[in-house]
PDB file of N, CA and C in Angstrom:
ATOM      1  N   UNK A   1      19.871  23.695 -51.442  1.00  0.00           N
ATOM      2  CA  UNK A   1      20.256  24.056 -50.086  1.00  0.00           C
ATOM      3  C   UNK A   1      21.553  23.349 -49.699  1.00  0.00           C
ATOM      4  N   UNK A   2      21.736  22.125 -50.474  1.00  0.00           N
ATOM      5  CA  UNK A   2      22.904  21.321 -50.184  1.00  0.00           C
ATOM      6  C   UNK A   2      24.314  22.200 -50.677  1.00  0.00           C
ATOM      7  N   UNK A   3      23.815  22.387 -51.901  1.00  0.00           N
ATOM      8  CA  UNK A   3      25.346  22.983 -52.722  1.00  0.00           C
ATOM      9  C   UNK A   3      25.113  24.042 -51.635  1.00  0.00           C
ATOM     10  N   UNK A   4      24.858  25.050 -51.530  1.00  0.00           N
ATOM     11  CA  UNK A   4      24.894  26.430 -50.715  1.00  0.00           C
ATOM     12  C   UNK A   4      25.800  26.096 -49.485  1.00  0.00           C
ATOM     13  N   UNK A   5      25.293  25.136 -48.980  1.00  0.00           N
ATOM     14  CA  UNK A   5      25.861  24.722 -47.630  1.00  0.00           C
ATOM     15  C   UNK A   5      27.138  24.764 -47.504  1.00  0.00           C
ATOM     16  N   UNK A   6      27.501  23.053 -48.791  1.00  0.00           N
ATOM     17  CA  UNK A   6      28.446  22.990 -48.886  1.00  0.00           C
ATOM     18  C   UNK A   6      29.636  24.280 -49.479  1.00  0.00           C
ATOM     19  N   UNK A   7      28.986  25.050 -50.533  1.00  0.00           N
ATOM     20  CA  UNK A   7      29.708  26.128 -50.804  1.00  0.00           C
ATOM     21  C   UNK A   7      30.751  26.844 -49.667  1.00  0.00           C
ATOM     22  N   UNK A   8      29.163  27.502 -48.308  1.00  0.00           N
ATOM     23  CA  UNK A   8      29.780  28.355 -47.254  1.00  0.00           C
ATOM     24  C   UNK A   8      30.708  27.780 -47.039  1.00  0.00           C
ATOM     25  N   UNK A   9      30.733  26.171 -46.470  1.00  0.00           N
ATOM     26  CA  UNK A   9      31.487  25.852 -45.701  1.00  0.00           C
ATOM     27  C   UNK A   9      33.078  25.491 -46.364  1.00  0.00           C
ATOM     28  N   UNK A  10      33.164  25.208 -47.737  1.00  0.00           N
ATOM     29  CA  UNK A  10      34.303  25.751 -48.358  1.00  0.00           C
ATOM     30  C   UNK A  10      34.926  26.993 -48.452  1.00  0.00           C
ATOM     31  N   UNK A  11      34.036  28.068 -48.308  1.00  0.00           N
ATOM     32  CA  UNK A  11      34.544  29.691 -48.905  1.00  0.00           C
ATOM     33  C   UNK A  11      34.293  30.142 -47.876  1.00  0.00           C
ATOM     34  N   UNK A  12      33.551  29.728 -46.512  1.00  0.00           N
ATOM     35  CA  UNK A  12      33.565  30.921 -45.545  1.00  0.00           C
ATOM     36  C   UNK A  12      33.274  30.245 -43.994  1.00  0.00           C
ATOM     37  N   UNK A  13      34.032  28.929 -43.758  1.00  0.00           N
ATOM     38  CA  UNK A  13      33.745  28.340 -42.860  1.00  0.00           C
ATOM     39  C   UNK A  13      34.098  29.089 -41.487  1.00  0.00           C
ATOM     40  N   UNK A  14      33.957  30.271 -41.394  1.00  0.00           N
ATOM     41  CA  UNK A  14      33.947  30.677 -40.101  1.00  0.00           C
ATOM     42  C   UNK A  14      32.357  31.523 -40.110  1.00  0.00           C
ATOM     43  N   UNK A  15      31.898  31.910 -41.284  1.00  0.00           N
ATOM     44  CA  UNK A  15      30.438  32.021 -41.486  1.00  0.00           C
ATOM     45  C   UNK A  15      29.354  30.688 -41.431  1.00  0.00           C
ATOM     46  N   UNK A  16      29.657  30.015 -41.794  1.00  0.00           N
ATOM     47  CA  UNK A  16      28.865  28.473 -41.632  1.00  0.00           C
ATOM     48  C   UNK A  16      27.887  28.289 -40.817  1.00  0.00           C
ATOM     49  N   UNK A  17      26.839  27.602 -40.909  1.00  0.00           N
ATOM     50  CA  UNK A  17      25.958  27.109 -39.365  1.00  0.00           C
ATOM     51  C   UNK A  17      24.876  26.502 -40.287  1.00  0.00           C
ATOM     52  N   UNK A  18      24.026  25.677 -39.599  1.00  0.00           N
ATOM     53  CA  UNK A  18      22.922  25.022 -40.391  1.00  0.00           C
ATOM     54  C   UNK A  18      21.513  25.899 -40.153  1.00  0.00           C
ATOM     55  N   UNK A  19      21.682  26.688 -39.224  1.00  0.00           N
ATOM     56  CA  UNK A  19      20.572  27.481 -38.555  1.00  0.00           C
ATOM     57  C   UNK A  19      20.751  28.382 -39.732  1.00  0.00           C
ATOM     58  N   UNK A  20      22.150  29.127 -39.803  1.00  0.00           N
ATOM     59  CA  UNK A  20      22.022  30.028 -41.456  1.00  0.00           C
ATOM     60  C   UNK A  20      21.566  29.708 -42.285  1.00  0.00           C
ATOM     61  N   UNK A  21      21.913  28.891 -43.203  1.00  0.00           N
ATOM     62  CA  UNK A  21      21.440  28.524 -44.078  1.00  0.00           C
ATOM     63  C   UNK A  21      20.483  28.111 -44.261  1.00  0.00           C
ATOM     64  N   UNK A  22      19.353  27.732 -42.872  1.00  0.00           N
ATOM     65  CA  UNK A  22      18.001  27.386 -42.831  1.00  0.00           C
ATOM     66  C   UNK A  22      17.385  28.563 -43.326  1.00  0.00           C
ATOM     67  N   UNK A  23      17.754  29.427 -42.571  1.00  0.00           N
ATOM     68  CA  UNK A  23      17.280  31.121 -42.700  1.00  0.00           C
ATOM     69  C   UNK A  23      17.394  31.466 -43.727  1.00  0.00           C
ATOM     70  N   UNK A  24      18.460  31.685 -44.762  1.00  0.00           N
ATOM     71  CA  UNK A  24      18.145  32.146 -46.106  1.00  0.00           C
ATOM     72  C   UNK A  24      17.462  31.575 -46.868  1.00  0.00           C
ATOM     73  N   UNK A  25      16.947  30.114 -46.511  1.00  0.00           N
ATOM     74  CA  UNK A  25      16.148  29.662 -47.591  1.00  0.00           C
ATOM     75  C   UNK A  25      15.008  29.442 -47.110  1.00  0.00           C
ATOM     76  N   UNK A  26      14.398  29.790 -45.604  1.00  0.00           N
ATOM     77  CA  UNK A  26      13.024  29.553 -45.360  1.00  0.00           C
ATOM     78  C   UNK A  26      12.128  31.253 -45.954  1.00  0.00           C
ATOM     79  N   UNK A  27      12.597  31.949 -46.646  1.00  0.00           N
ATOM     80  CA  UNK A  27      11.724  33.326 -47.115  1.00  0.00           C
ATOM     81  C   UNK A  27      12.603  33.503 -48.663  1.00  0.00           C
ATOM     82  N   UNK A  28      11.668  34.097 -49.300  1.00  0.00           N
ATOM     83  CA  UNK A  28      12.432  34.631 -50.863  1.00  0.00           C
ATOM     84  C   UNK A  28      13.508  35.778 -50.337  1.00  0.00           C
ATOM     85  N   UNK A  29      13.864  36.207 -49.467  1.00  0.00           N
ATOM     86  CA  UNK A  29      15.283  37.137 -49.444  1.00  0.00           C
ATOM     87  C   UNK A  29      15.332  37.078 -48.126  1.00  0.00           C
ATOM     88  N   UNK A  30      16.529  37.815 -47.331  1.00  0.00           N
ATOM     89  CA  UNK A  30      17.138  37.897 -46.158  1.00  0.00           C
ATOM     90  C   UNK A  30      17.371  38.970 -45.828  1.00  0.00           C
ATOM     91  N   UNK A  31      17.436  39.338 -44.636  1.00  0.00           N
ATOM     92  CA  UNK A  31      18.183  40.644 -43.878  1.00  0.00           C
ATOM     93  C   UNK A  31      18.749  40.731 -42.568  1.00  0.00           C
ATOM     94  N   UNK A  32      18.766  41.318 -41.814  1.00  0.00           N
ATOM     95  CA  UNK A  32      19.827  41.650 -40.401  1.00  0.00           C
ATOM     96  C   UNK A  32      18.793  41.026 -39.714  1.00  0.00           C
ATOM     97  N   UNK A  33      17.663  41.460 -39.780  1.00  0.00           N
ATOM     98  CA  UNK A  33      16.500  41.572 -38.403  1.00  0.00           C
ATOM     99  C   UNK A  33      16.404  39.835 -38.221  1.00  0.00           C
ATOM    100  N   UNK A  34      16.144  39.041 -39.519  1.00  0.00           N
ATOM    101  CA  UNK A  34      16.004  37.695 -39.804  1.00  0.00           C
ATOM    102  C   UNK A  34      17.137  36.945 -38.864  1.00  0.00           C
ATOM    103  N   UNK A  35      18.439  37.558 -38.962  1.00  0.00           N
ATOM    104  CA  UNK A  35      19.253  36.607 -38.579  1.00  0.00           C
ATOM    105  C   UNK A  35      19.508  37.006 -36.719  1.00  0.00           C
ATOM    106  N   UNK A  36      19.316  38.061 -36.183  1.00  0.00           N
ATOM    107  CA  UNK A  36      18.824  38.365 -34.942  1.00  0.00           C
ATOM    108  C   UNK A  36      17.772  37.666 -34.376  1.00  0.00           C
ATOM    109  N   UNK A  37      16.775  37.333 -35.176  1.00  0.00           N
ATOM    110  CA  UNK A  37      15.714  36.925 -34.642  1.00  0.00           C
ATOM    111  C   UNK A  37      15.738  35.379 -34.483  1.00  0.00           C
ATOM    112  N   UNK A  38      16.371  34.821 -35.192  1.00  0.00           N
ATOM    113  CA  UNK A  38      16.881  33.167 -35.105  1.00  0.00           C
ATOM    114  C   UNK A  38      17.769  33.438 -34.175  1.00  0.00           C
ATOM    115  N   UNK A  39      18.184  34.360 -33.619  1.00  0.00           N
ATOM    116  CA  UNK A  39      19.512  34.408 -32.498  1.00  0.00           C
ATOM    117  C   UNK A  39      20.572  33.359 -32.833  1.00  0.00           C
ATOM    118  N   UNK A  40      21.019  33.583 -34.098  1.00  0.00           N
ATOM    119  CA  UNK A  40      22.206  33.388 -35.155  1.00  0.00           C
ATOM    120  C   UNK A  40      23.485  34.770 -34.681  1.00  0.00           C
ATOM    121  N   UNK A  41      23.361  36.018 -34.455  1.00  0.00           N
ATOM    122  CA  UNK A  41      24.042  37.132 -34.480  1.00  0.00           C
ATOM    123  C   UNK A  41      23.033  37.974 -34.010  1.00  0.00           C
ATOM    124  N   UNK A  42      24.098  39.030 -33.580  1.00  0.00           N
ATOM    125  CA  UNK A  42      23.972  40.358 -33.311  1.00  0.00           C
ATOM    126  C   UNK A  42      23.906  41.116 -34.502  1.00  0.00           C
ATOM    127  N   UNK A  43      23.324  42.091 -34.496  1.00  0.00           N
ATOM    128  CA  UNK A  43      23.116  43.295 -35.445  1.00  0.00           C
ATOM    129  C   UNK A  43      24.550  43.421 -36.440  1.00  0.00           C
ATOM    130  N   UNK A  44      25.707  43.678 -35.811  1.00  0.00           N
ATOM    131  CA  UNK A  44      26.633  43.760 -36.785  1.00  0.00           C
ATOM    132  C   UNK A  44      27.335  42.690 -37.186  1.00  0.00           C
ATOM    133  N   UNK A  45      27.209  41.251 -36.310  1.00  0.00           N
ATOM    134  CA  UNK A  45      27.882  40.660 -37.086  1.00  0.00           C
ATOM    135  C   UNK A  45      26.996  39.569 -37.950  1.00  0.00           C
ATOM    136  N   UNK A  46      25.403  39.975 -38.284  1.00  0.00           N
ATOM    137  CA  UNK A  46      24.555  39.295 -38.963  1.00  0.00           C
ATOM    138  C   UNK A  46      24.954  39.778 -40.249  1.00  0.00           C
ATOM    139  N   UNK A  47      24.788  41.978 -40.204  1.00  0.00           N
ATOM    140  CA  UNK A  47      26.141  42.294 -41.635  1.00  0.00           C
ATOM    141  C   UNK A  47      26.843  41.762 -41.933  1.00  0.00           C
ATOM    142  N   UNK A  48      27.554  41.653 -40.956  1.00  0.00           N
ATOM    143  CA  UNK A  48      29.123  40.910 -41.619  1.00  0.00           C
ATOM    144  C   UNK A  48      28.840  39.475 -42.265  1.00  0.00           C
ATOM    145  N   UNK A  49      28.399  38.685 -41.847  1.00  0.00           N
ATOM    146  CA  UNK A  49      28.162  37.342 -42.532  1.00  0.00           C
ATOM    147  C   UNK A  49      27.253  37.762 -43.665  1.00  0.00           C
ATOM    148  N   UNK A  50      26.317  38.331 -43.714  1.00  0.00           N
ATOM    149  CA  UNK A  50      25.447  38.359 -45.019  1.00  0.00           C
ATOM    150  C   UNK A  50      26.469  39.238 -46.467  1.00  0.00           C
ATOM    151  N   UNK A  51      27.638  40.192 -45.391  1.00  0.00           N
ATOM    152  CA  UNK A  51      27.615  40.975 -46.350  1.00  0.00           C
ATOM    153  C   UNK A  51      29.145  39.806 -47.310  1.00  0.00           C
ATOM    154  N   UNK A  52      29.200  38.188 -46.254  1.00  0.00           N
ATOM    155  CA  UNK A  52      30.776  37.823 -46.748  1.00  0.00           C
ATOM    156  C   UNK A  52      29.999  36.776 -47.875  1.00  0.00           C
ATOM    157  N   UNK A  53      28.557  36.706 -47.412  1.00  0.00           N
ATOM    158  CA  UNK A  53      27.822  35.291 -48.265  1.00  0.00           C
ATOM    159  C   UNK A  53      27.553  36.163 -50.117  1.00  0.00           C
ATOM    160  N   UNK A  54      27.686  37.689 -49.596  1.00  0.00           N
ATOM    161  CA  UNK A  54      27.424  38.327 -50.973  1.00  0.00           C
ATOM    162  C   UNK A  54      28.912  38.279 -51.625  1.00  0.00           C
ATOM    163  N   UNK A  55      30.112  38.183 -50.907  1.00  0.00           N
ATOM    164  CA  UNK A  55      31.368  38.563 -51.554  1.00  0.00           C
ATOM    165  C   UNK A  55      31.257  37.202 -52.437  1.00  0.00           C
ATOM    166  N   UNK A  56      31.089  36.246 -51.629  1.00  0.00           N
ATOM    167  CA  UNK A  56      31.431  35.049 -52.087  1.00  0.00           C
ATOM    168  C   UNK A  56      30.399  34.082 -53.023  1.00  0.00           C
ATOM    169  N   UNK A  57      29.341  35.424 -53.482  1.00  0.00           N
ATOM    170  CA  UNK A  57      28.920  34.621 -54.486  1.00  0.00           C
ATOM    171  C   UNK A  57      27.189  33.913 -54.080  1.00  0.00           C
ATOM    172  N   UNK A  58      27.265  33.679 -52.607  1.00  0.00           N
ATOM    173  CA  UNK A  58      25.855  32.720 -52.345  1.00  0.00           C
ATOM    174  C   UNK A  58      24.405  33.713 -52.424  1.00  0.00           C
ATOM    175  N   UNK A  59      24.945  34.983 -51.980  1.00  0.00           N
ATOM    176  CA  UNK A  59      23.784  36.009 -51.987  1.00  0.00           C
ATOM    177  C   UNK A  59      23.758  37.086 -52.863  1.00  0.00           C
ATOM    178  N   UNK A  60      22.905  37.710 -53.117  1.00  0.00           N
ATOM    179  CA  UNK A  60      22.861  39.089 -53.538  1.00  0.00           C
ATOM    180  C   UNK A  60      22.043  39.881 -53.021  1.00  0.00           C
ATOM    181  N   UNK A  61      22.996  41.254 -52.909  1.00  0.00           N
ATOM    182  CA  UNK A  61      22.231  42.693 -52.118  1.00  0.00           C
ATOM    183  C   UNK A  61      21.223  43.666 -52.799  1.00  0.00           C
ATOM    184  N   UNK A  62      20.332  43.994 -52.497  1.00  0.00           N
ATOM    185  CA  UNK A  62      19.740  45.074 -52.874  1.00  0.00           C
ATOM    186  C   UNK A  62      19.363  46.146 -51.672  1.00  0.00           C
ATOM    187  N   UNK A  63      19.840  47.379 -51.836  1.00  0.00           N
ATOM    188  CA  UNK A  63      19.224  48.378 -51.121  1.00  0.00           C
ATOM    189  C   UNK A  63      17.865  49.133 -51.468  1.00  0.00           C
ATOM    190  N   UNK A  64      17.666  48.640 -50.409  1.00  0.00           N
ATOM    191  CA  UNK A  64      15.707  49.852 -50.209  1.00  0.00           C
ATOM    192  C   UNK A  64      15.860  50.961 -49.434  1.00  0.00           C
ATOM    193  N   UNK A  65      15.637  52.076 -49.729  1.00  0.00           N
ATOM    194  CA  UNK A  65      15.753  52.901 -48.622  1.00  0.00           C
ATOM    195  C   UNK A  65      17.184  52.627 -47.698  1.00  0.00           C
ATOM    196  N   UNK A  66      16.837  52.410 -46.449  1.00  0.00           N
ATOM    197  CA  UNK A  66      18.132  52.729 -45.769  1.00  0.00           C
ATOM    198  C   UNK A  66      17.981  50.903 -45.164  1.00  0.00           C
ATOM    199  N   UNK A  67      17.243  50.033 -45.501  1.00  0.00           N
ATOM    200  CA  UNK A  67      17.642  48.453 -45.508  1.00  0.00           C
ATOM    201  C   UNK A  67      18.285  47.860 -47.057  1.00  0.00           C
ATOM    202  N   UNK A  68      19.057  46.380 -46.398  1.00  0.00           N
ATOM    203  CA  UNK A  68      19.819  45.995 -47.385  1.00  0.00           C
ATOM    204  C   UNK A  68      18.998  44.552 -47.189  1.00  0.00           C
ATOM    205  N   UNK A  69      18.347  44.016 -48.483  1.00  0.00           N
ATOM    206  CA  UNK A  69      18.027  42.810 -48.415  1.00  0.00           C
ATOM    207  C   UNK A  69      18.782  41.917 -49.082  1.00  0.00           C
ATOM    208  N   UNK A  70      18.404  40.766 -49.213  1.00  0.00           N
ATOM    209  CA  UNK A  70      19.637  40.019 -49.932  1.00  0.00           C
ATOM    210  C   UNK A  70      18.809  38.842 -50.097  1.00  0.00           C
ATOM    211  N   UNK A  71      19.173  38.273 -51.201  1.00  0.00           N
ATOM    212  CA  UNK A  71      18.564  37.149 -51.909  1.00  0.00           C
ATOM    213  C   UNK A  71      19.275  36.145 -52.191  1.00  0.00           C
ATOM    214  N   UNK A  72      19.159  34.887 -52.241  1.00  0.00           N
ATOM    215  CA  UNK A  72      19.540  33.818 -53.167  1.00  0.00           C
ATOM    216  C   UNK A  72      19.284  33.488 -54.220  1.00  0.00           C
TER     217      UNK A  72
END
């Protein structure tokens, strides 16, 4: 959880927060609704951060149907 942290906050420190990174690692994967519900983001910009933690390596996406989950 440490390296991760530290990662974001090298590669995407305008994505950063400790509340995030709590969130991706308190369940085996992540999604939009997760990071709304910690009232971390809004609907699109919970995408946008999940979809910059996948550019950069910390997450990965899978689509189900018409949700995108994402894992560490």
């Amino acid at each position: 959880m440490t390296a991760t942290a530290d990662l974001v906050k090298a590669r995407a420190p305008k994505v950063y927060s400790k509340e995030l990174i709590e969130v991706l690692f308190s369940r085996p994967y992540c999604k939009i609704r997760f990071l709304e519900q910690a009232g971390i983001a809004k609907r699109q910009t919970a995408s946008d951060y999940l979809r910059e933690l996948e550019e950069i390596g910390v997450l990965q996406g899978i689509k189900k149907g018409r949700e995108m989950y994402y894992k560490t």
